[in-house]
Protein backbone atom coordinates (compact mmCIF):
# COMPACT_ATOMS: atom_id res chain seq x y z
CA UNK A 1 15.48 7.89 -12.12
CA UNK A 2 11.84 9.01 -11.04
CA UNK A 3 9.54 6.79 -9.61
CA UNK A 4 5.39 6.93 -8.49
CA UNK A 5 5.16 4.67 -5.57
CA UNK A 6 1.58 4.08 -4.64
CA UNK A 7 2.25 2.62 -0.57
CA UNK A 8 -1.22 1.22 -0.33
CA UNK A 9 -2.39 -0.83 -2.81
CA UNK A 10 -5.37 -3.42 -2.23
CA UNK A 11 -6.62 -5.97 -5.22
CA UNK A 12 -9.17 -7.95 -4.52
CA UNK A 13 -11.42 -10.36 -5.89
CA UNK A 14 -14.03 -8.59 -8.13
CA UNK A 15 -11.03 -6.93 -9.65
CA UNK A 16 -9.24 -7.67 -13.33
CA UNK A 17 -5.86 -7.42 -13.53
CA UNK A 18 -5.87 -6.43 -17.29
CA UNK A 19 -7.90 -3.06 -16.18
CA UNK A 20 -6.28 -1.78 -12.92
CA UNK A 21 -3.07 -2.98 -14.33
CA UNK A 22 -3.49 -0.24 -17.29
CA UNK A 23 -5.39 1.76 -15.25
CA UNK A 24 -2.63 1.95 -12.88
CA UNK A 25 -0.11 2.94 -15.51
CA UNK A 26 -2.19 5.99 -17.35
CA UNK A 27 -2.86 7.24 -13.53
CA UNK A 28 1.06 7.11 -12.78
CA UNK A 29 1.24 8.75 -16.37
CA UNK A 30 -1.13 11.95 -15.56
CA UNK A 31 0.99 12.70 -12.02
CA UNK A 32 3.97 13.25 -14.90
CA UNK A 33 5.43 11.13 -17.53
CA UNK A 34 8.73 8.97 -17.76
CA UNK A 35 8.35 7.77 -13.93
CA UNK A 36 8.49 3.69 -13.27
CA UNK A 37 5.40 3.13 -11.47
CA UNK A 38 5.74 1.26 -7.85
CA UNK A 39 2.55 -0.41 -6.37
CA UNK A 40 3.49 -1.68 -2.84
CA UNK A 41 0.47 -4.07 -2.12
CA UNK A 42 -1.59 -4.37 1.67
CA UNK A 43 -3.04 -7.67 0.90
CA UNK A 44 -5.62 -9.04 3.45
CA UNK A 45 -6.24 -12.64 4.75
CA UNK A 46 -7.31 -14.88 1.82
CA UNK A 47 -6.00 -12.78 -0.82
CA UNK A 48 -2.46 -13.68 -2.84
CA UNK A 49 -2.31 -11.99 -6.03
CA UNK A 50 1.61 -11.89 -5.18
CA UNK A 51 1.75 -15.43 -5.63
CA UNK A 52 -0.30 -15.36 -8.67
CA UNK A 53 2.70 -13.38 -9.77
CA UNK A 54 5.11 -15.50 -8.72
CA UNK A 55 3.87 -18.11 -10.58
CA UNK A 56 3.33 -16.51 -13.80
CA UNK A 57 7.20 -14.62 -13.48
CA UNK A 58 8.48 -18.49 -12.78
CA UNK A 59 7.16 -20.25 -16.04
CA UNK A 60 7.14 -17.49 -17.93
CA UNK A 61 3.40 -16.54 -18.41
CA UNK A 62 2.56 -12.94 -19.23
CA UNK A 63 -0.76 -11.42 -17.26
CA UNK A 64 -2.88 -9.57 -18.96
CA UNK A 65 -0.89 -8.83 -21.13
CA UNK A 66 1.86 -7.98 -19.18
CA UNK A 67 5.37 -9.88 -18.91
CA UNK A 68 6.45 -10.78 -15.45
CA UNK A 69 9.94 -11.60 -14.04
CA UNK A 70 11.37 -11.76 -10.77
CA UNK A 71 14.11 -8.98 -9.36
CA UNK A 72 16.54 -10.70 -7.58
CA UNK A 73 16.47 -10.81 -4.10
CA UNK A 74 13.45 -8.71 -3.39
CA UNK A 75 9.97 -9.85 -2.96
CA UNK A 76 8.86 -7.88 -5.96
CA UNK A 77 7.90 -8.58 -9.47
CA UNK A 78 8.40 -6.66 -12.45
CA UNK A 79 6.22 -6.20 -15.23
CA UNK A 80 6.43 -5.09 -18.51
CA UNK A 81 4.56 -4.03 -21.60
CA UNK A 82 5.78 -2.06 -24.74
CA UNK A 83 7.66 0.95 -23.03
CA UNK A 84 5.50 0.88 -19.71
CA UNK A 85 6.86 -0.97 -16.50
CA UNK A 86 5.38 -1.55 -13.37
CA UNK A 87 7.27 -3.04 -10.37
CA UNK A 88 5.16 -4.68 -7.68
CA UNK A 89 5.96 -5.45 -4.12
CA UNK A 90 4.83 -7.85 -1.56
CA UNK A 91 3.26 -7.05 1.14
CA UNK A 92 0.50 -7.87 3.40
CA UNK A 93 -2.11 -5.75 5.60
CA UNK A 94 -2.81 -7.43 9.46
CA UNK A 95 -5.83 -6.80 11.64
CA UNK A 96 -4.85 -6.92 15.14
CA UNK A 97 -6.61 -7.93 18.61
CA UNK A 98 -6.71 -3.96 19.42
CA UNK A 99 -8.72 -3.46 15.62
CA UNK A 100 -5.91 -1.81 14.03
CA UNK A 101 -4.56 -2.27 10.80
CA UNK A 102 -0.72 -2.93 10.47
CA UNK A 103 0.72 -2.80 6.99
CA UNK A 104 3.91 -5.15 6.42
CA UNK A 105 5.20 -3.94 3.55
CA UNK A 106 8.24 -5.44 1.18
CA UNK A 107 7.76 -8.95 2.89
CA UNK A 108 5.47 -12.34 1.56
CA UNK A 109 5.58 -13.81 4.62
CA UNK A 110 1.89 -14.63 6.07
CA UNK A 111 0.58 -13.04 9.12
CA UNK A 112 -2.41 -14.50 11.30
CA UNK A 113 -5.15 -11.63 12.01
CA UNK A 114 -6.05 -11.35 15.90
CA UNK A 115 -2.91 -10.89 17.23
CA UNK A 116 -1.15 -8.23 19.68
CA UNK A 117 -0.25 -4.94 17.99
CA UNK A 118 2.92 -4.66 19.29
CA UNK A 119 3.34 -8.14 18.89
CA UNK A 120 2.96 -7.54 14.75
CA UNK A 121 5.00 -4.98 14.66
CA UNK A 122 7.83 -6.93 16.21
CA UNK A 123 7.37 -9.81 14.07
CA UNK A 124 7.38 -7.85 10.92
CA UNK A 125 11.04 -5.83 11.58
CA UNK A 126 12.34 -10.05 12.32
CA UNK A 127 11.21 -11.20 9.19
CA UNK A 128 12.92 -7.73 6.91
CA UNK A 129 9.53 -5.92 6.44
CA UNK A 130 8.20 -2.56 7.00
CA UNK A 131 5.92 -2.32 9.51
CA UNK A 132 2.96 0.57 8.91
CA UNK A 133 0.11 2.14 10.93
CA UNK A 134 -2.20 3.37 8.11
CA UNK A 135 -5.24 5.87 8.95
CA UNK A 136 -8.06 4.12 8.89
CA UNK A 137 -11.89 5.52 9.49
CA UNK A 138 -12.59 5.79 12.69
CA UNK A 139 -9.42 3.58 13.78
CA UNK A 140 -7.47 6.78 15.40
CA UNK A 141 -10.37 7.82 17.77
CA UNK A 142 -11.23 7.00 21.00
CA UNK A 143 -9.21 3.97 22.28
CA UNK A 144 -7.78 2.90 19.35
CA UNK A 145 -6.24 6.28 19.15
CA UNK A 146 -5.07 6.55 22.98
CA UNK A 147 -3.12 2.98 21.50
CA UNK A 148 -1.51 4.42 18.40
CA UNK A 149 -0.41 7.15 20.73
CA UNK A 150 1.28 4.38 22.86
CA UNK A 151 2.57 3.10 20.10
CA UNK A 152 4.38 5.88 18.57
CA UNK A 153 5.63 6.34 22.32
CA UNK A 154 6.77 3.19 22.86
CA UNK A 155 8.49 2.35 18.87
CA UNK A 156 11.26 4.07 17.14
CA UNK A 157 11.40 5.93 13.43
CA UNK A 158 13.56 2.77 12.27
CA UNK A 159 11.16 -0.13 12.89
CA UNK A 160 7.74 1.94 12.13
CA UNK A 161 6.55 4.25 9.93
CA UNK A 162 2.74 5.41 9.81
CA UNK A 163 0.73 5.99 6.53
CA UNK A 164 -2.18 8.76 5.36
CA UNK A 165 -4.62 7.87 2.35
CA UNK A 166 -5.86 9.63 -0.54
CA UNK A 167 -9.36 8.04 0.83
CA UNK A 168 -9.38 10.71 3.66
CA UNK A 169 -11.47 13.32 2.92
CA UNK A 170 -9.82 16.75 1.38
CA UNK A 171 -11.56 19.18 4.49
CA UNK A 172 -10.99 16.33 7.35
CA UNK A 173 -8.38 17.73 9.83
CA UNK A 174 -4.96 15.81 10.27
CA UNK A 175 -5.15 13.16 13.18
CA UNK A 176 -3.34 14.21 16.16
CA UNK A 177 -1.33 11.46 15.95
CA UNK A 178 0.59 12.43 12.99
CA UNK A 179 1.62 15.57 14.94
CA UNK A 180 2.82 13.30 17.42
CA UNK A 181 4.54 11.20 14.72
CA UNK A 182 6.50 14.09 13.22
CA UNK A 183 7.60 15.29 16.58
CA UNK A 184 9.00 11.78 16.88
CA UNK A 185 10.86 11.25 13.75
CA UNK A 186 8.57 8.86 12.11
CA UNK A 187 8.14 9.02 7.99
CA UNK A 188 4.36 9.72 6.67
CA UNK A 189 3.65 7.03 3.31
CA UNK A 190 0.93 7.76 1.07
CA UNK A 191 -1.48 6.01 -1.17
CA UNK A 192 -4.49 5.05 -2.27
CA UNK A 193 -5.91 2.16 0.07
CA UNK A 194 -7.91 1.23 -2.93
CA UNK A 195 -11.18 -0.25 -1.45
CA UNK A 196 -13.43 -3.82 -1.88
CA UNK A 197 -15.94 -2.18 -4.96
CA UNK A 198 -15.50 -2.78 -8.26
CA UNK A 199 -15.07 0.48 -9.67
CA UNK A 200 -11.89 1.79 -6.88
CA UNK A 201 -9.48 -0.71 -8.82
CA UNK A 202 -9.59 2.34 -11.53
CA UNK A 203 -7.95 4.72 -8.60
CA UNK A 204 -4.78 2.46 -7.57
CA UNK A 205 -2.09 4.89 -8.06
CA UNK A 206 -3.76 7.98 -8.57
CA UNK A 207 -2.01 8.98 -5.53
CA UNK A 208 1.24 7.95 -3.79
CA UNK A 209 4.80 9.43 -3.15
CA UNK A 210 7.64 10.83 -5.83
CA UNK A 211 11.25 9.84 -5.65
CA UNK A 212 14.43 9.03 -7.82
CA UNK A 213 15.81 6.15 -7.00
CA UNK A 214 18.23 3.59 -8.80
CA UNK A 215 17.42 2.63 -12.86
CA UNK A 216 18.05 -0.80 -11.68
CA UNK A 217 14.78 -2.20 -10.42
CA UNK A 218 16.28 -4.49 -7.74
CA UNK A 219 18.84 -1.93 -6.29
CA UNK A 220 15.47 1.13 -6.92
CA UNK A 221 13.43 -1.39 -4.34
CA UNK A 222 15.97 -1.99 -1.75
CA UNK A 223 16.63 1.63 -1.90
CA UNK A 224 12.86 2.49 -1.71
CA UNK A 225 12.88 0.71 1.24
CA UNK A 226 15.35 2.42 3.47
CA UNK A 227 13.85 5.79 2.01
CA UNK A 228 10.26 4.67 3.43
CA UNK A 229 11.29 4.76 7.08
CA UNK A 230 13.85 7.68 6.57
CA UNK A 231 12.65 9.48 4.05
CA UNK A 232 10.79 13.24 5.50
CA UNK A 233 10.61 15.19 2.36
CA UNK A 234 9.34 13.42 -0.42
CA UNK A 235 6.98 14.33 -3.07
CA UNK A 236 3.18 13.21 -3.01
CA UNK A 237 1.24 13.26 -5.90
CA UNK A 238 -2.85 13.05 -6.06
CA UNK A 239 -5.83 14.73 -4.76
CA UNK A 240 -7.79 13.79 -1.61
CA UNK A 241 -11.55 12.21 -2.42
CA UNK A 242 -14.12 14.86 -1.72
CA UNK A 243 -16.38 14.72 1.31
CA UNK A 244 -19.20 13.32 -0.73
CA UNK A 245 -17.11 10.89 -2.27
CA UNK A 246 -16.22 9.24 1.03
CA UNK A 247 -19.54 9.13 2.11
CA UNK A 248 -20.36 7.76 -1.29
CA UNK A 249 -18.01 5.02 -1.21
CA UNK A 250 -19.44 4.16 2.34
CA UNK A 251 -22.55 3.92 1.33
CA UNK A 252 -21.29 1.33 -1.16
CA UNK A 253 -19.24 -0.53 0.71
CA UNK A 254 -22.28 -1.92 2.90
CA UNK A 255 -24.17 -2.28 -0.23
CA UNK A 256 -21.47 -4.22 -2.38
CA UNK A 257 -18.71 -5.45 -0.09
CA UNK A 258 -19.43 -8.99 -0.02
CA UNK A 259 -19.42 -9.42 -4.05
CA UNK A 260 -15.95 -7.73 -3.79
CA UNK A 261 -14.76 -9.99 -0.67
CA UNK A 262 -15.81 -13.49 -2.12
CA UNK A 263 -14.24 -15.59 -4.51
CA UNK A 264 -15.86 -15.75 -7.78
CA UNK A 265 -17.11 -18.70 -9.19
């Protein structure tokens, strides 16, 4: 069965779940219909829209619209409306004492911000996740980068995996580090990193990764899983933003980010 797995997915305050959620499914829907779309979220400290689903899959509550139950023995969720599913999987995005970012994917289990890099990574493979270096603006260059270089010396294909975004611009170069990466063995994920504005909530999974996995949703997420440190050949879907688009978005980051970053009243 064919699946759309966005591998970077963000929600944040100043965002409705009724419009990404349906957003989400026509932009799965335009990369090429019949495919179960996959959102793997990245959520930051002081976020939990995973528990929000929890809680609504538990007693029974739809959201937005949208039914919710729990696949068994997988931190994921699966929603449903009409003929359109959506499954959704835990996962949490760590800032670390270096300033990188460390996804830990298919896990709910809290991380504190501040810590080691290394020291993330480690704890994520103990508790069953999938630990991720994502690209991040300026967090491959200079030191930082001489440190993901490290630690894609020091790590193996099995217990990392790094990540590229659809939010890197179309004429930006690769990173040097992914060179280094494929040399090693390690798998690429891709996705949209959807930002803190308002209006990116409409690009979650305009972009992500194509694969057939199992029809059953628990067994197609335990699956997706081994294929997202293993996996070398799959499928992405999506353009890249434009150059003005990124620098755009920047712009409005410093203008809005705060409205985006606070709860609302």
């Amino acid at each position: 069965m064919r699946y759309h797995i966005d591998t970077h997915v963000h929600v944040y305050h100043c965002y409705e779940a009724e419009s990404f959620l349906s957003r989400a499914a026509r932009n799965s829907a335009m990369a090429g219909s019949g495919a179960t779309l996959v959102l793997c979220l990245t959520e930051s400290h002081g976020f939990d829209f995973f528990h929000e689903l929890k809680v609504c899959a538990s007693t029974d509550t739809p959201i937005s619209g949208w039914s919710a139950s729990l696949l068994q023995g997988q931190p994921a969720v699966l929603l449903k409306q009409a003929d359109q599913s959506i499954i959704i999987i835990a996962g949490r995005q760590v800032i670390t004492r270096q300033g990188l970012e460390v996804l830990a994917l298919f896990t709910d289990q809290q991380y504190d911000d501040g810590q080691e890099t290394q020291t993330v990574i480690d704890n994520i493979n103990e508790n069953n996740g999938l630990a991720v270096l994502p690209w991040g603006v300026g967090k491959w260059l200079g030191k930082r980068g001489t440190i993901i270089e490290g630690l894609l010396n020091s790590n193996k294909p099995d217990t990392l995996a790094i990540a590229d975004i659809s939010g890197r611009p179309s004429l930006w170069p690769e990173p040097g580090q992914f060179g280094l990466a494929q040399e090693k063995g390690y798998n690429c994920l891709y996705g949209t990193d959807s930002l803190p504005l308002h209006s990116d909530q409409l690009r979650i999974a305009s972009a992500g990764m194509v694969m057939d996995l199992a029809s059953d949703p628990s067994l197609a997420v335990a699956e997706l899983k081994a294929k997202l440190y293993s996996q070398t050949s799959a499928n992405n879907f999506g353009k890249r933003v434009s150059a003005f688009r990124f620098l755009k978005d920047q712009l409005m980051l410093r203008i809005n980010k705060q409205s985006c970053l606070t709860e609302q009243a």
